[in-house]
C-alpha atoms as a PDB file:
ATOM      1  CA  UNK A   1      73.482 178.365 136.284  1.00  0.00           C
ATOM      2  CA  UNK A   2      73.336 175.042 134.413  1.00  0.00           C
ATOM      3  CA  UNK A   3      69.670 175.024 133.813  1.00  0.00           C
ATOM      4  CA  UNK A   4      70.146 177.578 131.208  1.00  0.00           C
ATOM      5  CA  UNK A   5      72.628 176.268 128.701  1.00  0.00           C
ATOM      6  CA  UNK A   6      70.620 172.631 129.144  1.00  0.00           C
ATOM      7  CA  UNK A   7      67.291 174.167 128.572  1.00  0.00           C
ATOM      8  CA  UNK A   8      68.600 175.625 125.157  1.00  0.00           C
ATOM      9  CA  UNK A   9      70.192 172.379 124.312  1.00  0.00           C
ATOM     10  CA  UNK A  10      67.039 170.713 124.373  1.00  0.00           C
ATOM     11  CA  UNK A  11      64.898 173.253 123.089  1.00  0.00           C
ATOM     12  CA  UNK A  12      67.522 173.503 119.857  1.00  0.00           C
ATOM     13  CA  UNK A  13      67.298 169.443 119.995  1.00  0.00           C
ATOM     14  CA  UNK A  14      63.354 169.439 120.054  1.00  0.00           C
ATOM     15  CA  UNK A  15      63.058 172.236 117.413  1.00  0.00           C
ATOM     16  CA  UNK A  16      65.320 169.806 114.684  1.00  0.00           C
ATOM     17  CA  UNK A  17      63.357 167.132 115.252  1.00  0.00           C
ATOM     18  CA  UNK A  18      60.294 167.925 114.831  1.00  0.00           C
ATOM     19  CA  UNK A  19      61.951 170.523 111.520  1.00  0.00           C
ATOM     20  CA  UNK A  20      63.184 166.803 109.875  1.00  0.00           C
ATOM     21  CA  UNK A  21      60.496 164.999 111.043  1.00  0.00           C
ATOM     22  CA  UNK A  22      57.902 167.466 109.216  1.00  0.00           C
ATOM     23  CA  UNK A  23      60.137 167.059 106.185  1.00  0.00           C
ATOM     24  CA  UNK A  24      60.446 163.075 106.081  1.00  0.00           C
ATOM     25  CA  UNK A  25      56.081 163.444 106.429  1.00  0.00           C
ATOM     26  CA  UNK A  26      55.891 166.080 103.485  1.00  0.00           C
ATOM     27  CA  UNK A  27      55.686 163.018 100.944  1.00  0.00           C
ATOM     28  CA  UNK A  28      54.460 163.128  97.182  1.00  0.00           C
ATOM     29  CA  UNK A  29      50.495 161.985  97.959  1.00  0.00           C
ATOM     30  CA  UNK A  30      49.328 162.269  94.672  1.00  0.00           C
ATOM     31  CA  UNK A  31      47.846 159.376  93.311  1.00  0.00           C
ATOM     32  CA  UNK A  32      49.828 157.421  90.697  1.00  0.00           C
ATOM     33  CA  UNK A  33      47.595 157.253  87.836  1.00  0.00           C
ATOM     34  CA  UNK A  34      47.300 154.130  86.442  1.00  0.00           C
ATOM     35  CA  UNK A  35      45.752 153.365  82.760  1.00  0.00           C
ATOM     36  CA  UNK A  36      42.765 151.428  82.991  1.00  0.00           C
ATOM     37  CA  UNK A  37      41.470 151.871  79.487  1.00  0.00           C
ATOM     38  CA  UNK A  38      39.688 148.421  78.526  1.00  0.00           C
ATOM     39  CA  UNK A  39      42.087 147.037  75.657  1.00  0.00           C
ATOM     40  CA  UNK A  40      40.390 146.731  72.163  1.00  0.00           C
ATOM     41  CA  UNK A  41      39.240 143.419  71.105  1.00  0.00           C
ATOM     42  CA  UNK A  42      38.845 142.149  68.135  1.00  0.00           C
ATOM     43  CA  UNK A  43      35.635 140.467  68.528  1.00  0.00           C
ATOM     44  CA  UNK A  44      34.687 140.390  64.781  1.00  0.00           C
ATOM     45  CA  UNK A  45      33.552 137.067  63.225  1.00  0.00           C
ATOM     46  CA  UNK A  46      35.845 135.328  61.347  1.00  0.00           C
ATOM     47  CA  UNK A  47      35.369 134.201  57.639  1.00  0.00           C
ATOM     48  CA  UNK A  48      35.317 130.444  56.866  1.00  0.00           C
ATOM     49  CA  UNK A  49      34.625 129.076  53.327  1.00  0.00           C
ATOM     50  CA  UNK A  50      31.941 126.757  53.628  1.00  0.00           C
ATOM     51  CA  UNK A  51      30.930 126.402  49.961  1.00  0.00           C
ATOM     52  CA  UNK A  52      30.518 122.978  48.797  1.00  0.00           C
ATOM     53  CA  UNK A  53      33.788 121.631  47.029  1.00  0.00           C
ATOM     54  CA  UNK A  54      32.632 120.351  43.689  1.00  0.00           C
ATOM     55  CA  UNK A  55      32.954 116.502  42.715  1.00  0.00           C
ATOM     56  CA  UNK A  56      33.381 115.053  39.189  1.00  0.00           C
ATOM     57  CA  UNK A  57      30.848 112.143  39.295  1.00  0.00           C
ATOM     58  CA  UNK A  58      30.255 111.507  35.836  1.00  0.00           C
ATOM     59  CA  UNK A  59      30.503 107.753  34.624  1.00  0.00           C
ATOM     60  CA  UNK A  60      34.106 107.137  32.785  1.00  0.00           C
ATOM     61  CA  UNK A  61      33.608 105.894  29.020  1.00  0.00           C
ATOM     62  CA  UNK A  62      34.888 102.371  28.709  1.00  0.00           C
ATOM     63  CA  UNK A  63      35.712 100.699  25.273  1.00  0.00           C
ATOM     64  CA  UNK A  64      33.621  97.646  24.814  1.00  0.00           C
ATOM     65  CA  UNK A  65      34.181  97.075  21.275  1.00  0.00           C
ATOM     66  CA  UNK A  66      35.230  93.932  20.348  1.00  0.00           C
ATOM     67  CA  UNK A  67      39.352  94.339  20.027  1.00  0.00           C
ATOM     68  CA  UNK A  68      40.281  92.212  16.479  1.00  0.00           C
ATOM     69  CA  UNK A  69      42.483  89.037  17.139  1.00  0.00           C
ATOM     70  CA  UNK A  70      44.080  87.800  14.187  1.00  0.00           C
ATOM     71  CA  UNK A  71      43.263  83.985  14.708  1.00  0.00           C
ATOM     72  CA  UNK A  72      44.744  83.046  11.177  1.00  0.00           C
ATOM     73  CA  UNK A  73      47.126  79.419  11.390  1.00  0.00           C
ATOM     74  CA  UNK A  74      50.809  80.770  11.520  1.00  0.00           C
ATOM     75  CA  UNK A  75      52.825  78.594   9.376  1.00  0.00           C
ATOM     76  CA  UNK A  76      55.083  76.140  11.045  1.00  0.00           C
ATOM     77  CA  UNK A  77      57.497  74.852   9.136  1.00  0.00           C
ATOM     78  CA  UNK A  78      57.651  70.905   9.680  1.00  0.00           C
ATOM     79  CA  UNK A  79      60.351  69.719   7.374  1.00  0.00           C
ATOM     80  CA  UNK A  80      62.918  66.940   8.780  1.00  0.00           C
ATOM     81  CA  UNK A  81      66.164  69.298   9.769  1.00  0.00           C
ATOM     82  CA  UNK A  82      69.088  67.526   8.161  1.00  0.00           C
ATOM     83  CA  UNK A  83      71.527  66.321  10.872  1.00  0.00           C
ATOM     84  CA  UNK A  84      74.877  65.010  10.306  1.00  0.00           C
ATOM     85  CA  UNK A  85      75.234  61.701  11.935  1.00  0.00           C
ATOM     86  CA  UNK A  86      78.303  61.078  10.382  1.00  0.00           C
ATOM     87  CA  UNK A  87      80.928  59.632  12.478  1.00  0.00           C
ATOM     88  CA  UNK A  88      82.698  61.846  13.432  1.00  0.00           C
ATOM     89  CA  UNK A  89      87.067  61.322  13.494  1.00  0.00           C
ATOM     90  CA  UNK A  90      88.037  61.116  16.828  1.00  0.00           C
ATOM     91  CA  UNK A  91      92.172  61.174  17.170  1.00  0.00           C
ATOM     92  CA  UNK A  92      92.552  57.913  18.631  1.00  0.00           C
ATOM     93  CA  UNK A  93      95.671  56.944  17.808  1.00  0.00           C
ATOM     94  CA  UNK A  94      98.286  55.786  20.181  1.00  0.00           C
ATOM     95  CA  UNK A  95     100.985  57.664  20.813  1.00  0.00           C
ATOM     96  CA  UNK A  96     104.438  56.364  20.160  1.00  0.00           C
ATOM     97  CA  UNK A  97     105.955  56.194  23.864  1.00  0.00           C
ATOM     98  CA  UNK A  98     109.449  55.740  23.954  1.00  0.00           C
ATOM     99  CA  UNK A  99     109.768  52.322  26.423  1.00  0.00           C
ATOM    100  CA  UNK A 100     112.876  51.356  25.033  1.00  0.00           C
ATOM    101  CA  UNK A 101     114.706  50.769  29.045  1.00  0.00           C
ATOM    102  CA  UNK A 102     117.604  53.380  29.443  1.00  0.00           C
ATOM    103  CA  UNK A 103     120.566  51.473  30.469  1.00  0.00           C
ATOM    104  CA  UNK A 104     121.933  52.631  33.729  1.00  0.00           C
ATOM    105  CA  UNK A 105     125.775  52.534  34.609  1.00  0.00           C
ATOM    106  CA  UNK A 106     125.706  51.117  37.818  1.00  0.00           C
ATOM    107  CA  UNK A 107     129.068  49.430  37.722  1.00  0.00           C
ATOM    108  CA  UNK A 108     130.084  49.809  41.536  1.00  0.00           C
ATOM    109  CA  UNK A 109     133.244  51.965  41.903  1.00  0.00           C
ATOM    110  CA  UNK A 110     136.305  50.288  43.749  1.00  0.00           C
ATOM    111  CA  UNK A 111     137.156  51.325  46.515  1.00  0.00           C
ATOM    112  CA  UNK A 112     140.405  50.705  48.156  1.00  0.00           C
ATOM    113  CA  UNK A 113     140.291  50.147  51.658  1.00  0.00           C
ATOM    114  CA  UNK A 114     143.511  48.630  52.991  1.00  0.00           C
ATOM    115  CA  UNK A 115     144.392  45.870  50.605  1.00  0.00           C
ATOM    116  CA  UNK A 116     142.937  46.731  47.610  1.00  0.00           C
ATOM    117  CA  UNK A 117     139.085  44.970  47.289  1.00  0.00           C
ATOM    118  CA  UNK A 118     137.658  45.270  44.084  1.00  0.00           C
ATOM    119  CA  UNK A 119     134.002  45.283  44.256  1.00  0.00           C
ATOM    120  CA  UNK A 120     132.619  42.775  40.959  1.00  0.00           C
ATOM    121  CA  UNK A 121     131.084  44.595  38.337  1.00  0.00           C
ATOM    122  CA  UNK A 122     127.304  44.953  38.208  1.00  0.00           C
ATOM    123  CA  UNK A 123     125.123  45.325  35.342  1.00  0.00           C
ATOM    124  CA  UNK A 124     121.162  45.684  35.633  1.00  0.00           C
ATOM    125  CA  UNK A 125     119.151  45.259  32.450  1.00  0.00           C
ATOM    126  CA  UNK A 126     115.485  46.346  31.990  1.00  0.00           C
ATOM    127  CA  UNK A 127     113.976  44.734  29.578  1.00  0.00           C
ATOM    128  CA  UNK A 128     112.326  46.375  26.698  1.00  0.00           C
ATOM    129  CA  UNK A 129     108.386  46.705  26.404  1.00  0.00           C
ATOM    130  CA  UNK A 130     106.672  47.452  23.364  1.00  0.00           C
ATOM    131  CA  UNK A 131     103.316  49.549  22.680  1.00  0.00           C
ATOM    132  CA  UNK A 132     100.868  47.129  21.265  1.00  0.00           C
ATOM    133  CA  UNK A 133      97.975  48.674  19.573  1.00  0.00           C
ATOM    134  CA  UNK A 134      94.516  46.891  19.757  1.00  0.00           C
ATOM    135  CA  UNK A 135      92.954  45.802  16.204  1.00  0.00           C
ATOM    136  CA  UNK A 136      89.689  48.115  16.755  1.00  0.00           C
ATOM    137  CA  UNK A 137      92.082  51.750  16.872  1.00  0.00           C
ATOM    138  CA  UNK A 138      94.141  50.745  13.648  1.00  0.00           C
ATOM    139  CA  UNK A 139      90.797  50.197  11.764  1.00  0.00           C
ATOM    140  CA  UNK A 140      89.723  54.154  13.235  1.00  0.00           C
ATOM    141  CA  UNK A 141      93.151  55.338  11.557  1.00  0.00           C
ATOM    142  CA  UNK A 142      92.584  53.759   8.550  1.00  0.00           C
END
């Protein structure tokens, strides 16, 4: 009594496989097409310019006439220029200085310290100096 029910089971089991397998084989076999058209080339010569390039060879003019120099003596003009050779005043006189000597008060102060000392008075003279003038600078401010 088992052999039945199994013997379905695999005969169901065998019939899906091979049902799926068919279908995963049943594949698009067409071939792919592919473009293999040879690509245009432009195979055409170029154009170059090879014409000659023209060149200005023709001899430059030079002037070779004689340019005019004026070779004529300029005048120079040779007089004696005047110059004033007079002497000329210088201020050299001596100034008055004032040398008369200032007189100084230095009488010393007293001071009494304890019994009355009185310092002795105290004068200092300069003496007075006088601006001589040589002979030679009195003859200038004459």
């Amino acid at each position: 009594p088992l052999t039945l029910p199994f013997l379905c089971l695999v005969f169901v089991s065998c019939s899906r496989d091979k049902k799926y397998s068919y279908q995963r084989k049943n594949t698009d076999a067409r071939a792919k097409s592919t473009d293999t058209g040879a690509k245009s080339t432009d195979t055409r010569a170029k154009s170059t310019d090879t014409g000659a390039k023209s060149t200005d060879t023709g001899v430059k003019s030079t002037d070779t006439r004689g340019k005019s120099t004026d070779t004529r003596a300029k005048s120079t003009d040779t007089r004696a220029k005047s110059t004033d050779i007079g002497a000329k005043s210088t201020g050299t006189r001596a100034k008055s200085t004032d040398t008369t000597a200032k007189s100084i008060n230095t009488r010393a102060k007293s001071t009494a310290i304890r019994g009355k000392i009185q310092m002795p008075e105290q004068k200092v003279q300069i003496p007075e100096q006088k601006v001589q003038i040589p002979e030679q600078k009195k003859k200038n401010l004459k």
